[in-house]
N, C-alpha and C. Protein backbone atom coordinates (compact mmCIF):
# COMPACT_ATOMS: atom_id res chain seq x y z
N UNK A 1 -79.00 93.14 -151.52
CA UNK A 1 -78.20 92.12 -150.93
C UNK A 1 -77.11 92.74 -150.06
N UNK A 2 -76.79 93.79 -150.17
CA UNK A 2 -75.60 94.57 -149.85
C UNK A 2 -76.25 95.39 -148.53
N UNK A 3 -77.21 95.12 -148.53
CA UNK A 3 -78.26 96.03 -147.10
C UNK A 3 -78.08 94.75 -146.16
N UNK A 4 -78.24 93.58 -146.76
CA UNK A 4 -78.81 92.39 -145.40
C UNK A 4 -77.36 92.29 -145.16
N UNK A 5 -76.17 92.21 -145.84
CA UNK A 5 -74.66 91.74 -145.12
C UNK A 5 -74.10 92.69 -144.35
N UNK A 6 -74.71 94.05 -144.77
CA UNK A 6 -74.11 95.17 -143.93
C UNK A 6 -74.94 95.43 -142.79
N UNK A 7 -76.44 94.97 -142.68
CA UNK A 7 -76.98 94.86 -141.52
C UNK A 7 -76.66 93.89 -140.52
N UNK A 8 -76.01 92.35 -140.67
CA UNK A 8 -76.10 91.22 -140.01
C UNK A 8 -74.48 91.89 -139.71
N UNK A 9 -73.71 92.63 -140.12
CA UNK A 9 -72.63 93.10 -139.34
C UNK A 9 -72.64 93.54 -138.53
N UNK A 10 -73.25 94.46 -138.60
CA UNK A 10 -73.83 96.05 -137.77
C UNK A 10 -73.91 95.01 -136.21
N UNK A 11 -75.21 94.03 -136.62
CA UNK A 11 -76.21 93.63 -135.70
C UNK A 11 -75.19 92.44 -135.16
N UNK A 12 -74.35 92.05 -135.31
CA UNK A 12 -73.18 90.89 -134.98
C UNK A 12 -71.53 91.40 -135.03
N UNK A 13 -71.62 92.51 -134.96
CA UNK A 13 -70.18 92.96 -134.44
C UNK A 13 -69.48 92.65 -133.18
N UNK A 14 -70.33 92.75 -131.99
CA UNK A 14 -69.73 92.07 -130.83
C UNK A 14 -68.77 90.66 -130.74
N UNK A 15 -69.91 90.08 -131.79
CA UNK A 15 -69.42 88.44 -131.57
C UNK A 15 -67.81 88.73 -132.75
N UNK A 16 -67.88 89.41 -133.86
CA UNK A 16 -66.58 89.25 -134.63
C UNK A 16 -65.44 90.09 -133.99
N UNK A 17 -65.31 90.86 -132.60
CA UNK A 17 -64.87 91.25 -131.70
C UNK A 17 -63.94 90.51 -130.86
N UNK A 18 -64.14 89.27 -130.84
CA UNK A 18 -64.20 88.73 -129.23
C UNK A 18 -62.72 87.83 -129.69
N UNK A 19 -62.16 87.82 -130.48
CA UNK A 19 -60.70 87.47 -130.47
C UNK A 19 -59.56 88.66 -131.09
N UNK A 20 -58.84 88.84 -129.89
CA UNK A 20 -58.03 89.94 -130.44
C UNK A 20 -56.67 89.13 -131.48
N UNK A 21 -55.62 89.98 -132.27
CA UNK A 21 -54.85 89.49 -132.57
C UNK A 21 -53.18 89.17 -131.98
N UNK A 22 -52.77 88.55 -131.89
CA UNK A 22 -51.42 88.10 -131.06
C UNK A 22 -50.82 89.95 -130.95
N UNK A 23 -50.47 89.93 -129.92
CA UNK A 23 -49.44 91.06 -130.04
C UNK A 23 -48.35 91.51 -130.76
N UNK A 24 -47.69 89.94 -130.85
CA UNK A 24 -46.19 90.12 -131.79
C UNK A 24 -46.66 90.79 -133.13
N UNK A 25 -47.91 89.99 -133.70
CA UNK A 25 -48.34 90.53 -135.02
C UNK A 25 -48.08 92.11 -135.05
N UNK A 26 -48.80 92.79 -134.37
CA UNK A 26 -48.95 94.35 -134.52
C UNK A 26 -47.26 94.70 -134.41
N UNK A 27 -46.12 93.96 -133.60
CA UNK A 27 -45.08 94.68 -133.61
C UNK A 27 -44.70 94.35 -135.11
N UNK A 28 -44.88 93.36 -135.71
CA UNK A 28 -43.96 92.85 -137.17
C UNK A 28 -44.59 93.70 -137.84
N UNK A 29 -45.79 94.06 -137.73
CA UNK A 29 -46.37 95.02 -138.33
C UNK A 29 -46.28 96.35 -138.60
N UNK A 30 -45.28 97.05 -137.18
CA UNK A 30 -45.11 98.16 -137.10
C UNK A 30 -43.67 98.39 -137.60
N UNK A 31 -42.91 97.38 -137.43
CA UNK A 31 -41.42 96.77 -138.02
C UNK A 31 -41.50 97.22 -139.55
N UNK A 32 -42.23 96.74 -140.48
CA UNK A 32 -42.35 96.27 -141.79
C UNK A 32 -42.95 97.87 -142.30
N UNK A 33 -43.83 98.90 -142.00
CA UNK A 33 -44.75 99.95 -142.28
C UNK A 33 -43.30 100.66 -142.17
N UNK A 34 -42.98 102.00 -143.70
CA UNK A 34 -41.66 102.38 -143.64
C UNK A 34 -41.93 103.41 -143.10
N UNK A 35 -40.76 104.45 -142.19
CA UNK A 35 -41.35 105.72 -142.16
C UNK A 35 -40.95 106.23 -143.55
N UNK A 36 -41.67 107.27 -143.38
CA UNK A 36 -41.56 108.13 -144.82
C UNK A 36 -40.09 108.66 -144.43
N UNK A 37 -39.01 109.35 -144.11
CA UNK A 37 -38.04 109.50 -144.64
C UNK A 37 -36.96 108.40 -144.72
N UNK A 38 -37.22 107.03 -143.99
CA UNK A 38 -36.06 106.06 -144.08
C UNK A 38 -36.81 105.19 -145.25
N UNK A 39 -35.20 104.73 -145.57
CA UNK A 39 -35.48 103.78 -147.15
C UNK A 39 -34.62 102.45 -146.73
N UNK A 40 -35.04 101.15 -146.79
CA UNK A 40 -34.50 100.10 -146.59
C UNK A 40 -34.10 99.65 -148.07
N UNK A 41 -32.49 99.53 -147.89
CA UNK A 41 -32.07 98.92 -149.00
C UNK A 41 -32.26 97.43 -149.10
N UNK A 42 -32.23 97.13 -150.77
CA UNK A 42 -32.79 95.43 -150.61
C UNK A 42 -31.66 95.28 -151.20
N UNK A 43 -30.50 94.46 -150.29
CA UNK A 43 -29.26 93.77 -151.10
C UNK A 43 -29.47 92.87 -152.07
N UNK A 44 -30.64 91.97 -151.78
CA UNK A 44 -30.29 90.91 -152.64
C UNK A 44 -30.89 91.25 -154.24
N UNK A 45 -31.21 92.24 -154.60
CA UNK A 45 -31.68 92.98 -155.72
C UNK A 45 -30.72 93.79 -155.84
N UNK A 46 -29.82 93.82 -155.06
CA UNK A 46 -28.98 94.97 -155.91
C UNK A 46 -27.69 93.70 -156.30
N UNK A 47 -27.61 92.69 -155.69
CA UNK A 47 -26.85 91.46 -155.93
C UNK A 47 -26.68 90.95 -157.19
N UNK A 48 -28.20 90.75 -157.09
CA UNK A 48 -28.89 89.82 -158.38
C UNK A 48 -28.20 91.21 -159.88
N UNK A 49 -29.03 92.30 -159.78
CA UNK A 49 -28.41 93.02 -160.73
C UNK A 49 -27.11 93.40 -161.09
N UNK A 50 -26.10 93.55 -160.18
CA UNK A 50 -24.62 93.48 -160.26
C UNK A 50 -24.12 92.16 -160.91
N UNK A 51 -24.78 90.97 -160.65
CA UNK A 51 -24.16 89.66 -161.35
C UNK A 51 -24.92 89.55 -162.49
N UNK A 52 -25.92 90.36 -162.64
CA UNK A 52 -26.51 90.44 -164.65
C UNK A 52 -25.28 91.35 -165.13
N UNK A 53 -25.24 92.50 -164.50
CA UNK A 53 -24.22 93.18 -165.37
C UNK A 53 -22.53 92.69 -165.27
N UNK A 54 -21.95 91.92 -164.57
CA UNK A 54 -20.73 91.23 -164.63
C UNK A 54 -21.10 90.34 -165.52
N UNK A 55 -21.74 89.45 -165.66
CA UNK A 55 -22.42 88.03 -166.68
C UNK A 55 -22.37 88.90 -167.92
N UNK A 56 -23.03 89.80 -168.10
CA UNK A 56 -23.23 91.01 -169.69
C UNK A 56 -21.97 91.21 -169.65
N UNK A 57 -21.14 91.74 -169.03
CA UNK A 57 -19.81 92.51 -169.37
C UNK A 57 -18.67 91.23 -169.94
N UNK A 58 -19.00 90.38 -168.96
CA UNK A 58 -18.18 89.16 -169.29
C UNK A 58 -18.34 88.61 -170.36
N UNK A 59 -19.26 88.14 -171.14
CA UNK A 59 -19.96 87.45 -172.02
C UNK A 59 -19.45 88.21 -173.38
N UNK A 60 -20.00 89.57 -173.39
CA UNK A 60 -19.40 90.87 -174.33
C UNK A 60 -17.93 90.49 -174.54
N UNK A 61 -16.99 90.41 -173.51
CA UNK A 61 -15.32 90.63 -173.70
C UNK A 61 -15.66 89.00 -174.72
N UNK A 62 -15.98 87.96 -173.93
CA UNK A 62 -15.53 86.99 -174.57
C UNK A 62 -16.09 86.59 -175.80
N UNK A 63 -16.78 87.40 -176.27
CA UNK A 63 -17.46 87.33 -177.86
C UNK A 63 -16.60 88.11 -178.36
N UNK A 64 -16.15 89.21 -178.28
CA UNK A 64 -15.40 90.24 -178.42
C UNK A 64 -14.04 89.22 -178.76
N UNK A 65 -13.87 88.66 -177.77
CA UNK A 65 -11.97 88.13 -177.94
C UNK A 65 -12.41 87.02 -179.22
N UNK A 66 -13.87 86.38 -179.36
CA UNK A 66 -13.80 85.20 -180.09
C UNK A 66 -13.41 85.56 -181.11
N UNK A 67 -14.77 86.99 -181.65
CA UNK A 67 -14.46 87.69 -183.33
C UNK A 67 -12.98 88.32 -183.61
N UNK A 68 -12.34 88.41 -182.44
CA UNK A 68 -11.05 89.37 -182.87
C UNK A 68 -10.45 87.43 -183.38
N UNK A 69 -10.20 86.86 -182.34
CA UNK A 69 -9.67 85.56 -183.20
C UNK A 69 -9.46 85.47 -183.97
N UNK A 70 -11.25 85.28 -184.50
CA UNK A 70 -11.51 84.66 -185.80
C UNK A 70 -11.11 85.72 -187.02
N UNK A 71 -11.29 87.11 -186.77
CA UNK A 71 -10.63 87.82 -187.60
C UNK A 71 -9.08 87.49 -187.89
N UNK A 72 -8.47 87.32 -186.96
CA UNK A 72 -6.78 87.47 -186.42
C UNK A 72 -6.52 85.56 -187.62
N UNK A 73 -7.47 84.89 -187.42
CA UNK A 73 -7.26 83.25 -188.42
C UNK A 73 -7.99 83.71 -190.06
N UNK A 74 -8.89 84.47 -190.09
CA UNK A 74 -9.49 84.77 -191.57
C UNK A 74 -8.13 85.48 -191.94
N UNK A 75 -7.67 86.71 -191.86
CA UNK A 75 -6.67 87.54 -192.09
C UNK A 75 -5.36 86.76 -192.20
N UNK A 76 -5.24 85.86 -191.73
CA UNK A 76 -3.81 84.77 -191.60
C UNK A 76 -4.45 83.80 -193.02
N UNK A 77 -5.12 83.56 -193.11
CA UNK A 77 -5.72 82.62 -194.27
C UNK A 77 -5.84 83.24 -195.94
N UNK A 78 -6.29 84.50 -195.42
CA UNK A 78 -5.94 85.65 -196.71
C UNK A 78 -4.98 85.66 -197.27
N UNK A 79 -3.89 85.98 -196.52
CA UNK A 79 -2.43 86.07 -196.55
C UNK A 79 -1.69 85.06 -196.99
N UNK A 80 -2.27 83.67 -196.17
CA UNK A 80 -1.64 82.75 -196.92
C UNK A 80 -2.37 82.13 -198.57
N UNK A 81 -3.42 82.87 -198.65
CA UNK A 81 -3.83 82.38 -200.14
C UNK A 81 -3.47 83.42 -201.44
N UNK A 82 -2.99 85.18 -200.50
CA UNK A 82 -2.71 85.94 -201.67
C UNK A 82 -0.93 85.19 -201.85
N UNK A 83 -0.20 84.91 -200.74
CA UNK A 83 0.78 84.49 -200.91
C UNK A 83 0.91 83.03 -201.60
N UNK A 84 0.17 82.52 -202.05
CA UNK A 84 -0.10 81.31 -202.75
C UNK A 84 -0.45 81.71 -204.06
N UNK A 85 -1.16 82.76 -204.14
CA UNK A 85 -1.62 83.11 -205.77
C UNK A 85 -0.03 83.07 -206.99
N UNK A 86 -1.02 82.44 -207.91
CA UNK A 86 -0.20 82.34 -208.93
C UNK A 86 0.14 83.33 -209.77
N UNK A 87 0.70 83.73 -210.23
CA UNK A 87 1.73 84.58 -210.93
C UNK A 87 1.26 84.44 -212.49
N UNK A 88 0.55 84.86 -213.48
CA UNK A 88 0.28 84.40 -214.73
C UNK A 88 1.54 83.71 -215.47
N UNK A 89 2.34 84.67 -215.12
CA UNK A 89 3.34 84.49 -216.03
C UNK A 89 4.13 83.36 -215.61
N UNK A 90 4.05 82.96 -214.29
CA UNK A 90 4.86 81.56 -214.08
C UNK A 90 4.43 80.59 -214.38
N UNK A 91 2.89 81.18 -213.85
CA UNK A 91 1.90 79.98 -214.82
C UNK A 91 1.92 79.26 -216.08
N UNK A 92 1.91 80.18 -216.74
CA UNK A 92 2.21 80.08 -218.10
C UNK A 92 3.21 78.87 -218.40
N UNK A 93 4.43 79.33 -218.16
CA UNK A 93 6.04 78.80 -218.05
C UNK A 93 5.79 77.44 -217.30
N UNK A 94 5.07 77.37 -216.65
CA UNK A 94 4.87 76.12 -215.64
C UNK A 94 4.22 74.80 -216.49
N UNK A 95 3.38 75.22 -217.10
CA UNK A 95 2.55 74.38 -218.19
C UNK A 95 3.15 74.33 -219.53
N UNK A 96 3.73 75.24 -219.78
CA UNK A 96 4.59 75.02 -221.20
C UNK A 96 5.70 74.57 -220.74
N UNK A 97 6.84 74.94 -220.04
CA UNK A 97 7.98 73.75 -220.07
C UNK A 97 7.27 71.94 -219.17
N UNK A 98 6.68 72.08 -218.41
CA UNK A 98 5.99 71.00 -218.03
C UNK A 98 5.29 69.92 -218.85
N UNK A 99 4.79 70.55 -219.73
CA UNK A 99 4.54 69.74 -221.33
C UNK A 99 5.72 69.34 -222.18
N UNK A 100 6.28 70.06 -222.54
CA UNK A 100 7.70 69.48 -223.15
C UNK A 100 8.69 68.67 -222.51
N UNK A 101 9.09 68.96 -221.21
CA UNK A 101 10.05 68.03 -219.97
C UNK A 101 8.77 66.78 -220.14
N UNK A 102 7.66 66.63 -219.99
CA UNK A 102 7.24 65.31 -220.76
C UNK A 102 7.38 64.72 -221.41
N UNK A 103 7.34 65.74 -222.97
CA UNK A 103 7.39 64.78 -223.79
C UNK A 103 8.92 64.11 -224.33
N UNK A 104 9.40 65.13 -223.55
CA UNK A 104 10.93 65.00 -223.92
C UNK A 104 11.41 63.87 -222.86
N UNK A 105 10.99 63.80 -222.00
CA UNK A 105 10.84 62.29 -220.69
C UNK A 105 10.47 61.19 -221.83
N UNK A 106 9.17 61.54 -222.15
CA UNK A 106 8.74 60.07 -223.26
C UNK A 106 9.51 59.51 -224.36
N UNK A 107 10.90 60.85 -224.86
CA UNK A 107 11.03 60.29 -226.11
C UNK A 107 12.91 59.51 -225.15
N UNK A 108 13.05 60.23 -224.47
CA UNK A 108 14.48 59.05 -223.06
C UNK A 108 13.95 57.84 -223.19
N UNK A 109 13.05 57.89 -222.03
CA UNK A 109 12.59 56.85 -221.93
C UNK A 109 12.96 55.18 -222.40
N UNK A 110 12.73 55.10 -223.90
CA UNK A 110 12.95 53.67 -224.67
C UNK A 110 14.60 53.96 -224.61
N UNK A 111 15.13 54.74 -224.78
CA UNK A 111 16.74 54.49 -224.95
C UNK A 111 17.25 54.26 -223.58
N UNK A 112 16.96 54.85 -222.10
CA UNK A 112 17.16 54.37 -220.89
C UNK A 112 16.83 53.17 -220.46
N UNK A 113 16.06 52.60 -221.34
CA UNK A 113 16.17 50.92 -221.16
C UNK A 113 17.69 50.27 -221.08
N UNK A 114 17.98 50.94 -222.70
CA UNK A 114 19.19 50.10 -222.65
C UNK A 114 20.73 50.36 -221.78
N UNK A 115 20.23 51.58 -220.94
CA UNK A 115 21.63 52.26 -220.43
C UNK A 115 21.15 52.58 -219.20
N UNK A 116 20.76 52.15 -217.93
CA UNK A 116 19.76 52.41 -216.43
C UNK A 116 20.90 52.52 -216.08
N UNK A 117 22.44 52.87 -216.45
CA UNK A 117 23.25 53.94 -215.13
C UNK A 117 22.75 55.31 -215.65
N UNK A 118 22.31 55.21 -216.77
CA UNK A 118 22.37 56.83 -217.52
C UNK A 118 20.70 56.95 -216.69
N UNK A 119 19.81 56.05 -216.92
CA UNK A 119 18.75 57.18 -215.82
C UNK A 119 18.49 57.08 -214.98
N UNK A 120 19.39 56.13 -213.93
CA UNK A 120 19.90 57.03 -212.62
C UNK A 120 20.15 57.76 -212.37
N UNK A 121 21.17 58.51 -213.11
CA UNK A 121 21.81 59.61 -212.97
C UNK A 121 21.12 60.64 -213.88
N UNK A 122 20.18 60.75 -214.79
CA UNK A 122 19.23 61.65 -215.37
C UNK A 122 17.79 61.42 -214.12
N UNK A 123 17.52 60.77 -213.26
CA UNK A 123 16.71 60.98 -212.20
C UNK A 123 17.05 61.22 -211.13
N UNK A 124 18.54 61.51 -211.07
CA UNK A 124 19.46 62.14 -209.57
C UNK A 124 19.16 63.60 -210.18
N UNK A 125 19.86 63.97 -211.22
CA UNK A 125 19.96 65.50 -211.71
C UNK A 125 18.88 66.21 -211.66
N UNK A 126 17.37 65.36 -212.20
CA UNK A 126 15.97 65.96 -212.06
C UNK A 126 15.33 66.34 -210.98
N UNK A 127 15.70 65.42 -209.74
CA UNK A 127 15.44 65.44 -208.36
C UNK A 127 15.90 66.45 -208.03
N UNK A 128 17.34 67.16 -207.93
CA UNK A 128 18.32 67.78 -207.58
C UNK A 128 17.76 69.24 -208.04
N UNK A 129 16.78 69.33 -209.60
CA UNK A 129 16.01 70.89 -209.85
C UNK A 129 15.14 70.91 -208.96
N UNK A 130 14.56 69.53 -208.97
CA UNK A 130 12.98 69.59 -208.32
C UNK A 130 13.08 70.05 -207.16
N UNK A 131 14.12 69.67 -206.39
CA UNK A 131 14.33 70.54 -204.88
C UNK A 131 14.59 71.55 -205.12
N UNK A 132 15.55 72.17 -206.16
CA UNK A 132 15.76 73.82 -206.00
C UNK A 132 14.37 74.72 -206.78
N UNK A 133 13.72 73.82 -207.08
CA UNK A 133 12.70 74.20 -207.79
C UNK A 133 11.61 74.58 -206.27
N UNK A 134 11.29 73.48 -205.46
CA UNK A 134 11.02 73.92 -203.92
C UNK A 134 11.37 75.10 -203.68
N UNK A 135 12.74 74.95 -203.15
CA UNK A 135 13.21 75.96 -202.52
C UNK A 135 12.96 77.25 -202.92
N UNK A 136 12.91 77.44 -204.38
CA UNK A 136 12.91 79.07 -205.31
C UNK A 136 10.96 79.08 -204.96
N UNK A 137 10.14 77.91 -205.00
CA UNK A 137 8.97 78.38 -204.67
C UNK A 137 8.73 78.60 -203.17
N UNK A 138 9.56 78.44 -202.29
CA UNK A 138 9.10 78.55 -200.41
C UNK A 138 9.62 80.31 -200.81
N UNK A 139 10.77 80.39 -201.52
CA UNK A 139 11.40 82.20 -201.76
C UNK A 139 9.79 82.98 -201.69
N UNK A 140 9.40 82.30 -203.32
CA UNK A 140 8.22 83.38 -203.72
C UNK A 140 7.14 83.15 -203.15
N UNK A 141 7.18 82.16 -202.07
CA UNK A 141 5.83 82.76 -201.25
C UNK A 141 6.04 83.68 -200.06
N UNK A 142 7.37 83.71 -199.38
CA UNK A 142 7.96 84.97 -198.42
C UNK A 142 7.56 86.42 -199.58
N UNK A 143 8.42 86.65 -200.87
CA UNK A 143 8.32 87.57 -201.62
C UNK A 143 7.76 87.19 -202.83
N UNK A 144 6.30 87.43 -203.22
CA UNK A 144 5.54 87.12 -203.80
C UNK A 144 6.04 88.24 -205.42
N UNK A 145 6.56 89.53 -205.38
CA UNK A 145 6.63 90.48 -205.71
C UNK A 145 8.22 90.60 -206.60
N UNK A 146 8.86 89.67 -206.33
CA UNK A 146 10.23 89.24 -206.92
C UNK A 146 10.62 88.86 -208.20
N UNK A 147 10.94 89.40 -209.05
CA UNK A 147 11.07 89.00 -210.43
C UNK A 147 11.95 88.11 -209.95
N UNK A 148 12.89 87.95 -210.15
CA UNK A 148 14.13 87.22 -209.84
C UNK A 148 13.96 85.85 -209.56
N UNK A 149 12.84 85.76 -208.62
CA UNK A 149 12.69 84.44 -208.17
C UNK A 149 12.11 83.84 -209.38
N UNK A 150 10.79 84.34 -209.95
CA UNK A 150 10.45 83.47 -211.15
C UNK A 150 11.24 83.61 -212.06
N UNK A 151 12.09 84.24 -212.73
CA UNK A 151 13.09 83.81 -213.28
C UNK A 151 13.84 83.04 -213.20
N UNK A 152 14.01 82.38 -211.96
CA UNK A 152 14.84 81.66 -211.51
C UNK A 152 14.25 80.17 -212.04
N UNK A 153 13.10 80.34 -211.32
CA UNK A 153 12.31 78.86 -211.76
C UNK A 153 12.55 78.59 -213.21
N UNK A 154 11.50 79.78 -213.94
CA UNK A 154 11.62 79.36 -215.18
C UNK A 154 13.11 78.84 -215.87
N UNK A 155 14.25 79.25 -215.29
CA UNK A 155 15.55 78.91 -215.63
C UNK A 155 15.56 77.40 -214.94
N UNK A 156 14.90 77.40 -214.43
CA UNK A 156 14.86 75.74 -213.57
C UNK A 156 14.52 75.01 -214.75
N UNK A 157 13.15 74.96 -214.96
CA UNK A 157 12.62 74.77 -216.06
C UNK A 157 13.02 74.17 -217.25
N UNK A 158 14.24 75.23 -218.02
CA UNK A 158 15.12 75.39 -218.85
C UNK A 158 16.31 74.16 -218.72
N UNK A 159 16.09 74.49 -217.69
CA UNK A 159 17.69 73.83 -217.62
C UNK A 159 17.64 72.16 -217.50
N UNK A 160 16.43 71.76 -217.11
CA UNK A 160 15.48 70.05 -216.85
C UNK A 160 15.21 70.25 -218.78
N UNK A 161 14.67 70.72 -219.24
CA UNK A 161 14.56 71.05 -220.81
C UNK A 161 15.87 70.49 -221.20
N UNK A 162 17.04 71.68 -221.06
CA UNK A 162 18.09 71.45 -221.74
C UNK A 162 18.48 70.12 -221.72
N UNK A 163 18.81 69.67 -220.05
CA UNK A 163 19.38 68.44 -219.91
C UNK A 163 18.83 67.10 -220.63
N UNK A 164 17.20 67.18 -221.16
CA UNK A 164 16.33 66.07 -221.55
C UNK A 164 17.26 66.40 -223.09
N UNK A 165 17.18 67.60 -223.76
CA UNK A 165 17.37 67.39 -224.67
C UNK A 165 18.80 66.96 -225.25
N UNK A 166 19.58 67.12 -224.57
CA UNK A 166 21.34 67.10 -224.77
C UNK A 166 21.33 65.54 -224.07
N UNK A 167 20.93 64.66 -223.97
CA UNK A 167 21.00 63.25 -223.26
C UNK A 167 20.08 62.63 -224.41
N UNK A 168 19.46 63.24 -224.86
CA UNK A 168 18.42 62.39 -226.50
C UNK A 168 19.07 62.58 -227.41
N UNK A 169 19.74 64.17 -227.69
CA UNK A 169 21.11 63.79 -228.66
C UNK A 169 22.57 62.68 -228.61
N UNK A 170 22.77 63.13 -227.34
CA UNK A 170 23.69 62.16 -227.60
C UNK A 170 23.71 60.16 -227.44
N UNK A 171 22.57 60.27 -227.10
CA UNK A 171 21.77 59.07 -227.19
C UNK A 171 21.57 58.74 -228.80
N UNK A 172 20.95 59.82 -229.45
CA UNK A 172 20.53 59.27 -230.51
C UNK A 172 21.73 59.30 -231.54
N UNK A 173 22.59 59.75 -231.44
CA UNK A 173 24.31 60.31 -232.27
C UNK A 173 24.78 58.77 -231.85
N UNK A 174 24.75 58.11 -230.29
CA UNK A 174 25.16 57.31 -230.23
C UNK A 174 24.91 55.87 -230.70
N UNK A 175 23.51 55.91 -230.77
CA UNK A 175 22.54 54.72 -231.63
C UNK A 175 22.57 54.89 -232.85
N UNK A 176 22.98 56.25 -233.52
CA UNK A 176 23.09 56.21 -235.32
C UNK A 176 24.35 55.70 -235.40
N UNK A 177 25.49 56.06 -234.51
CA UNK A 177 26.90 55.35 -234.64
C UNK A 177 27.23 54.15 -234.76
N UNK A 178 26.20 53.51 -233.71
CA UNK A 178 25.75 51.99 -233.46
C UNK A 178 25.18 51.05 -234.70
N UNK A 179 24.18 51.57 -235.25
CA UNK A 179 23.61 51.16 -236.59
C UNK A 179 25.05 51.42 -238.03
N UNK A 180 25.31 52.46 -237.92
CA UNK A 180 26.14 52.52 -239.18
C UNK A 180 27.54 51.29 -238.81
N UNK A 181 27.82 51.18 -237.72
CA UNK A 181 28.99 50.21 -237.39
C UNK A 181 28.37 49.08 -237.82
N UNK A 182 27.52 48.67 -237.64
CA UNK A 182 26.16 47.38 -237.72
C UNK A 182 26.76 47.04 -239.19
N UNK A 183 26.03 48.46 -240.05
CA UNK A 183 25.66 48.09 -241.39
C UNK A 183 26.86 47.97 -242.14
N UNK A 184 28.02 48.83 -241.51
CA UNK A 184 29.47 48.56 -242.55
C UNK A 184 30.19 47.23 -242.22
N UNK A 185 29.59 46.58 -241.12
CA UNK A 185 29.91 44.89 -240.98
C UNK A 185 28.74 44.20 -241.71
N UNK A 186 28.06 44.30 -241.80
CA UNK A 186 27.20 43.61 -242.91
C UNK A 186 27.61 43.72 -244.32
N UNK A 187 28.49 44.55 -244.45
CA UNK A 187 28.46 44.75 -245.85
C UNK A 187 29.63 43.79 -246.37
């Protein structure tokens, strides 16, 4: 098969002859063919690759700035939770006078019925720890490391204690006084 197409060439070459090609062609042609020592640079490939590597470089910083962030807010969050950690020992003190200033609240209580200037003024005085009680805890979260400060509290503590208990004595000294006056007029 390859004999009859290469013969009907051979034998019909004249006729595939008979149109030449435009002239301009052969010049674009000779335009475009490089010589061997000149090199045509292709800008728009060296474009395209300069704006991959600005896009990479860029992209990098700003992942870069995100994790430093997010490090820079984890590390701030640390800080504020070791500075929040509790102290055993205040702990402690916190739940044991906190249980008693209860119950010692519960046993006021029925006698401040009968005397509401007295726990006004036993819920002015309580208020009045409870803020310095604030204040000594905003201390120990600046200085976590401070004896002094929890001492302080726990003296807070103490001292809401004391006051419950020295206001039920003389509450109750004053209601046994009350009854015995009662009973030596009855008699």
């Amino acid at each position: 098969m390859k004999d009859k197409l290469k013969k009907f060439i051979l034998e019909n070459r004249e006729q595939f002859d008979i149109y030449e090609p435009d002239p301009r062609l052969w010049e674009k042609i000779n335009i475009s063919i490089k010589e061997p020592g000149a090199k045509k640079i292709n800008w728009k490939g060296i474009i395209w690759k300069a704006a991959a590597v600005v896009i990479i470089f860029v992209s990098s910083f700003l992942l870069h700035e995100y994790l430093h962030l997010n490090n820079i807010q984890i590390t701030r969050k640390l800080i504020k939770q070791r500075n929040d950690q509790v102290i055993p020992e205040l702990l402690e003190a916190e739940i044991y006078y906190s249980n008693l200033i209860k119950n010692k609240l519960a046993e006021v209580q029925p006698h401040l019925l009968k005397y509401p200037d007295l726990g006004n003024e036993l819920n002015f005085d309580l208020s009045e720890l409870d803020s310095i009680y604030y204040d000594l805890r905003n201390d120990l979260k600046d200085n976590i490391a401070n004896q002094e400060v929890v001492e302080a509290m726990i003296q807070n503590y103490r001292l809401k204690l004391k006051i419950l208990e020295d206001l039920l004595e003389q509450l109750q000294n004053f209601n046994n006084s009350n009854n015995n006056k009662e009973n030596q007029h009855d008699i």
